[in-house]
C-alpha atoms as a PDB file:
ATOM      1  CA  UNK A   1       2.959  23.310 -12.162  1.00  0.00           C
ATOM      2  CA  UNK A   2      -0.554  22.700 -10.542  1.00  0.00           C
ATOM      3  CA  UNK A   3      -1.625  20.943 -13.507  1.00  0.00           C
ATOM      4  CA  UNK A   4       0.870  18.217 -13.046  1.00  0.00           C
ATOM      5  CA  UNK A   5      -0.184  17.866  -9.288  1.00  0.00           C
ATOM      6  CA  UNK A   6      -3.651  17.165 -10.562  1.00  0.00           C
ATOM      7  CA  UNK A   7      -2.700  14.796 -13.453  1.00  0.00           C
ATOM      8  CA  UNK A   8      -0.837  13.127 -10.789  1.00  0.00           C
ATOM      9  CA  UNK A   9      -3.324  13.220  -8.570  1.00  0.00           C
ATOM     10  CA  UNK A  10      -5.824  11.803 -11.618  1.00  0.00           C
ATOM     11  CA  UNK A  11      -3.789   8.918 -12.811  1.00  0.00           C
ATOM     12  CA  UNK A  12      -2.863   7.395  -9.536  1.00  0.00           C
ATOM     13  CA  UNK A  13      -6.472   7.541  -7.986  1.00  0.00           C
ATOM     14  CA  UNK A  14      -7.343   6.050 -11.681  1.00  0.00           C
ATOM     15  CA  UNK A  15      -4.719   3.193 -11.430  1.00  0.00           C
ATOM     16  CA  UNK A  16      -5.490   2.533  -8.094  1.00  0.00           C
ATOM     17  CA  UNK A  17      -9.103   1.323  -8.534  1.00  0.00           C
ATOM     18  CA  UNK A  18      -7.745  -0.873 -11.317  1.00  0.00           C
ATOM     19  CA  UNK A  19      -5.599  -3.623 -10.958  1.00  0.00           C
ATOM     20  CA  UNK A  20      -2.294  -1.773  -8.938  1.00  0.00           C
ATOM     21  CA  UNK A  21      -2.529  -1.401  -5.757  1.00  0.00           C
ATOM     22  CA  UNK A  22      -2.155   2.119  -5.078  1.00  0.00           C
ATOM     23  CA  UNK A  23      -3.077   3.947  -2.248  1.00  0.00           C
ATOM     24  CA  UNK A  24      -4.786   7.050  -4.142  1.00  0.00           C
ATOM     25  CA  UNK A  25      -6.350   8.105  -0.130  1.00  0.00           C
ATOM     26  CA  UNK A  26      -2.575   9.242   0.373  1.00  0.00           C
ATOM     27  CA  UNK A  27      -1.994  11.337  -3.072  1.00  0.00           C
ATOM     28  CA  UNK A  28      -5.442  13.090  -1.914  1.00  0.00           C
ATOM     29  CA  UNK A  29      -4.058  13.831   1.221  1.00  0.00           C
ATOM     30  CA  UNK A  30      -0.909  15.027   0.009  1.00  0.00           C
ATOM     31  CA  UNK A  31      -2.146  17.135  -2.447  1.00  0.00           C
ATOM     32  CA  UNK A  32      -4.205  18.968   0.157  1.00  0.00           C
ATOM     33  CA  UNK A  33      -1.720  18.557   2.887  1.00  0.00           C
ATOM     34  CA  UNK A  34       0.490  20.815   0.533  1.00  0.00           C
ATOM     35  CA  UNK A  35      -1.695  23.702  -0.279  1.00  0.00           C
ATOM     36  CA  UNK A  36      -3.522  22.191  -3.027  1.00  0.00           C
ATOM     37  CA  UNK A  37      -7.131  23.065  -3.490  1.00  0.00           C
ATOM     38  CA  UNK A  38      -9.259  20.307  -1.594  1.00  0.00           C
ATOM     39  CA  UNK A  39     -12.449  20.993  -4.067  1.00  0.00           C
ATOM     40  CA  UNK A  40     -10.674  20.457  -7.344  1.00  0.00           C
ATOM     41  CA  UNK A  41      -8.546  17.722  -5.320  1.00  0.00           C
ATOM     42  CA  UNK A  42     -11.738  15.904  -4.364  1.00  0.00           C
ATOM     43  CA  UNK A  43     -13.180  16.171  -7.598  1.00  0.00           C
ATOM     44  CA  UNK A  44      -9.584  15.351  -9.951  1.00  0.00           C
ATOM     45  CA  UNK A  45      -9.398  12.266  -6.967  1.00  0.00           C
ATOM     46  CA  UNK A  46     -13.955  10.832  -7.501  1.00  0.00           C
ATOM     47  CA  UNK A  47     -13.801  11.223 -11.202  1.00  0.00           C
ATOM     48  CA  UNK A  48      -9.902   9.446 -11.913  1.00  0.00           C
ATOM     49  CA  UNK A  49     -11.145   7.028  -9.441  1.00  0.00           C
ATOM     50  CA  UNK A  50     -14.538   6.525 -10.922  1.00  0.00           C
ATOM     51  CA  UNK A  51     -12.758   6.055 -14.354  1.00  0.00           C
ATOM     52  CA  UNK A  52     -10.953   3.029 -12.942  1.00  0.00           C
ATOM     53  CA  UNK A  53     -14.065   1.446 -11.272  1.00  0.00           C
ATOM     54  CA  UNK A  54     -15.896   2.187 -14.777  1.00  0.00           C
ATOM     55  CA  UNK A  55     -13.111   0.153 -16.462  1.00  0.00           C
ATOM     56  CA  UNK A  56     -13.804  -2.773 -13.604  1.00  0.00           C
ATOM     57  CA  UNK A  57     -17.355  -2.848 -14.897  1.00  0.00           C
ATOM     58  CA  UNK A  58     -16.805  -3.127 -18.255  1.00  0.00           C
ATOM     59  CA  UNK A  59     -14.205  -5.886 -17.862  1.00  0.00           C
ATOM     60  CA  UNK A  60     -16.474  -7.958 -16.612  1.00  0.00           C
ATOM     61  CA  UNK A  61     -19.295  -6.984 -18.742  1.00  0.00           C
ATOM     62  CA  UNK A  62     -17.551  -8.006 -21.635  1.00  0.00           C
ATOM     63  CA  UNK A  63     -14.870 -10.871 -19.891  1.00  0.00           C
ATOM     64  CA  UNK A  64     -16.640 -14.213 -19.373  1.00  0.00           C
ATOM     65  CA  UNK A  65     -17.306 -16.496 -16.531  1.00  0.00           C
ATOM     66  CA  UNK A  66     -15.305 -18.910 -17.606  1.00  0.00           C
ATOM     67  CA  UNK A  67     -12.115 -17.568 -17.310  1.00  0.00           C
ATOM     68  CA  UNK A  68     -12.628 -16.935 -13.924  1.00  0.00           C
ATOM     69  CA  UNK A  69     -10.316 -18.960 -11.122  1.00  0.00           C
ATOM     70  CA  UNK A  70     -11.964 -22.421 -10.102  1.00  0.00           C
ATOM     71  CA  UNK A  71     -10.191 -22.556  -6.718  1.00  0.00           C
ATOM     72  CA  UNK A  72     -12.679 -22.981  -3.785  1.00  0.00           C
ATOM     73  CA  UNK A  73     -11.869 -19.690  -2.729  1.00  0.00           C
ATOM     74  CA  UNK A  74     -12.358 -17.805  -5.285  1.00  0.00           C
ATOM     75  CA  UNK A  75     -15.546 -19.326  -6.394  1.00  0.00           C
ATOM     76  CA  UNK A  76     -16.977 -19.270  -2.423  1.00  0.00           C
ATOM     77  CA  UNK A  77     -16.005 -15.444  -2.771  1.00  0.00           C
ATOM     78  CA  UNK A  78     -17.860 -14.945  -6.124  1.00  0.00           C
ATOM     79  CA  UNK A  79     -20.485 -16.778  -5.234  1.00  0.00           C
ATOM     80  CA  UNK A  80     -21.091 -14.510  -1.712  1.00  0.00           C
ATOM     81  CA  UNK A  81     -20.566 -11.214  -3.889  1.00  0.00           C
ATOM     82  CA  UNK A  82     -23.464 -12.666  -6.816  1.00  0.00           C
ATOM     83  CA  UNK A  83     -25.753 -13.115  -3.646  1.00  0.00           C
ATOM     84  CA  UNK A  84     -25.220  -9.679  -2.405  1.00  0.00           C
ATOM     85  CA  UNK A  85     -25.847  -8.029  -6.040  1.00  0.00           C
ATOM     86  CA  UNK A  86     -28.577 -10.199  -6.526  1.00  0.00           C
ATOM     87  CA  UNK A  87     -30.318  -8.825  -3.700  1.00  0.00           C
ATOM     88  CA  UNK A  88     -29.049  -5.652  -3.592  1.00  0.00           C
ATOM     89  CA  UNK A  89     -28.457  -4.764  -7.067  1.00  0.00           C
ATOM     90  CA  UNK A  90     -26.699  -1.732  -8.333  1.00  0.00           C
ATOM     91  CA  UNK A  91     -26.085  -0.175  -4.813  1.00  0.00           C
ATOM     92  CA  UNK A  92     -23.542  -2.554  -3.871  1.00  0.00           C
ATOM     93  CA  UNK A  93     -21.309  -0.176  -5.771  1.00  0.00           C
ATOM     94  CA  UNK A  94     -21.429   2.236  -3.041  1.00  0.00           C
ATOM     95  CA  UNK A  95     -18.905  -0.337  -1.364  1.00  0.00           C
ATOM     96  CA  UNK A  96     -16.921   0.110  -4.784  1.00  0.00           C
ATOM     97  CA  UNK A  97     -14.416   2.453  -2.457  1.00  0.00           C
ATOM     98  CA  UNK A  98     -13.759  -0.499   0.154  1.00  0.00           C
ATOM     99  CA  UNK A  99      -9.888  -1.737   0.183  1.00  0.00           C
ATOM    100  CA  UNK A 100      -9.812  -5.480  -1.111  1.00  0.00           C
ATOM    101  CA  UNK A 101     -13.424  -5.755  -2.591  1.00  0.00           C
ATOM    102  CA  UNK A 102     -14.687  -3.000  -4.101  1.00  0.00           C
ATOM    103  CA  UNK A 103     -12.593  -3.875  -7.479  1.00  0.00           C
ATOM    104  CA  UNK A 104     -13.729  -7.106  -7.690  1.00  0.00           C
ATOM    105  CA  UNK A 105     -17.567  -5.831  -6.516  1.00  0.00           C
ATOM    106  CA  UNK A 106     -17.777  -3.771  -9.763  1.00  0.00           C
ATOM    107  CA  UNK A 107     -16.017  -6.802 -11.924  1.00  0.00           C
ATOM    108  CA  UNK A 108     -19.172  -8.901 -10.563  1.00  0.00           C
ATOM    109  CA  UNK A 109     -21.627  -5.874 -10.809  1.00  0.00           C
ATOM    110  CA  UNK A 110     -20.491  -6.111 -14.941  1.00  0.00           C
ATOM    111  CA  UNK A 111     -20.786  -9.613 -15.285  1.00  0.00           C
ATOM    112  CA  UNK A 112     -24.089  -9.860 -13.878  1.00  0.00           C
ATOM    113  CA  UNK A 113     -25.021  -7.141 -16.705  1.00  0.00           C
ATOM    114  CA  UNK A 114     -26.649  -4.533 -13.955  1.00  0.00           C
ATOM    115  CA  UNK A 115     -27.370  -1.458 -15.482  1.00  0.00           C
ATOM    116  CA  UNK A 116     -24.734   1.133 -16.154  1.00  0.00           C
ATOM    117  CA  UNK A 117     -26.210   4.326 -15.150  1.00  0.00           C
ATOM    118  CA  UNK A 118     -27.569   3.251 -11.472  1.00  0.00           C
ATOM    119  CA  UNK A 119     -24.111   1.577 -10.827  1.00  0.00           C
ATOM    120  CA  UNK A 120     -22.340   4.830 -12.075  1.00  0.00           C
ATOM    121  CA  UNK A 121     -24.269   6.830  -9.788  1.00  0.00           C
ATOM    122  CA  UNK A 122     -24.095   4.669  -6.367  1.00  0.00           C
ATOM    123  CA  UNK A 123     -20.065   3.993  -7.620  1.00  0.00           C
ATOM    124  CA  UNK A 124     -19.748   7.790  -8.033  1.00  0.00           C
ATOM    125  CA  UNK A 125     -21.462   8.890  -4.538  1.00  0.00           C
ATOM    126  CA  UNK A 126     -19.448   6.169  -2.824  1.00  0.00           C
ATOM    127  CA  UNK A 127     -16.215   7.670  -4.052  1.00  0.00           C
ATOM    128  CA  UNK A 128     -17.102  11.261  -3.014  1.00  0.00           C
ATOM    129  CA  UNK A 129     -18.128  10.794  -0.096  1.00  0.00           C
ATOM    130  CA  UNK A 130     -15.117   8.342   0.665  1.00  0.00           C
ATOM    131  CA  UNK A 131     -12.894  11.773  -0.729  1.00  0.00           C
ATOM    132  CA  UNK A 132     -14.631  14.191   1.232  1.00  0.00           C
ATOM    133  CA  UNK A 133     -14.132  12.646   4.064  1.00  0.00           C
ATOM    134  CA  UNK A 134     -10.426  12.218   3.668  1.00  0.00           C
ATOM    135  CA  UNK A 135      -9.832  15.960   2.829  1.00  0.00           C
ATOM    136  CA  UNK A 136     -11.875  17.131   5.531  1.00  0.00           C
ATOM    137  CA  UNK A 137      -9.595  15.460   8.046  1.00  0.00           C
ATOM    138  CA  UNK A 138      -6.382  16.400   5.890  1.00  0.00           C
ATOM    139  CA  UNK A 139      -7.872  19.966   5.811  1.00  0.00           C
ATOM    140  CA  UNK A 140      -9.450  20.599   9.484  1.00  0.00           C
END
């Protein structure tokens, strides 16, 4: 029965750093909330969420600039997230766990072909801490 908490647990932190908008903060907190074990819970939560930001990366690593949206928006958005991973680089995907533009942060951070590993790493550390911090108050 644990096992299906967990793969619960797994795929919705996983979907939600895709494209759905799921809140995988509140499966976390469940999961702990109802006796669940908050190490395995943090770590089932960082690495199905890390998945999902991994899968962001590669979609823009291998999707193309032109089928991006031309609205003003959109491209006055882009263009403030290329400025902030052209200076920054690879840890702008510590922000990779913030609502609204973390998704799209590791869509640019592919595009703009920054290197895997370093990305990985910052996107990973992000998410943990992000997790920790969420069971520690769902656990204190």
């Amino acid at each position: 029965m644990d096992n299906w908490i967990y793969l619960s647990l797994f795929a919705s932190c996983f979907l939600s750093a895709t494209i759905l908008p799921f809140a995988s903060e509140l499966g976390l907190a469940a999961a702990i909330a109802s006796g669940y074990d908050p190490v395995i819970s943090v770590i089932v939560a960082t690495i199905g969420n890390s998945l999902g930001g991994l899968t962001n990366y590669y979609l823009g690593k291998f999707g193309k600039f032109l089928w991006l949206k031309k609205s003003e928006a959109a491209e006055k958005k882009q263009n403030k997230l290329k400025q902030h991973v052209t200076k920054y680089g690879s840890l702008c995907a510590l922000l990779s766990w913030v609502p609204i533009i973390g998704d799209p942060l590791l869509v640019i951070l592919g595009f703009m072909r920054v290197k895997l590993l370093p990305v990985a790493i910052y996107m990973v550390l992000g998410k943990l801490i992000r997790y920790m911090v969420i069971a520690l108050f769902v656990y204190l």
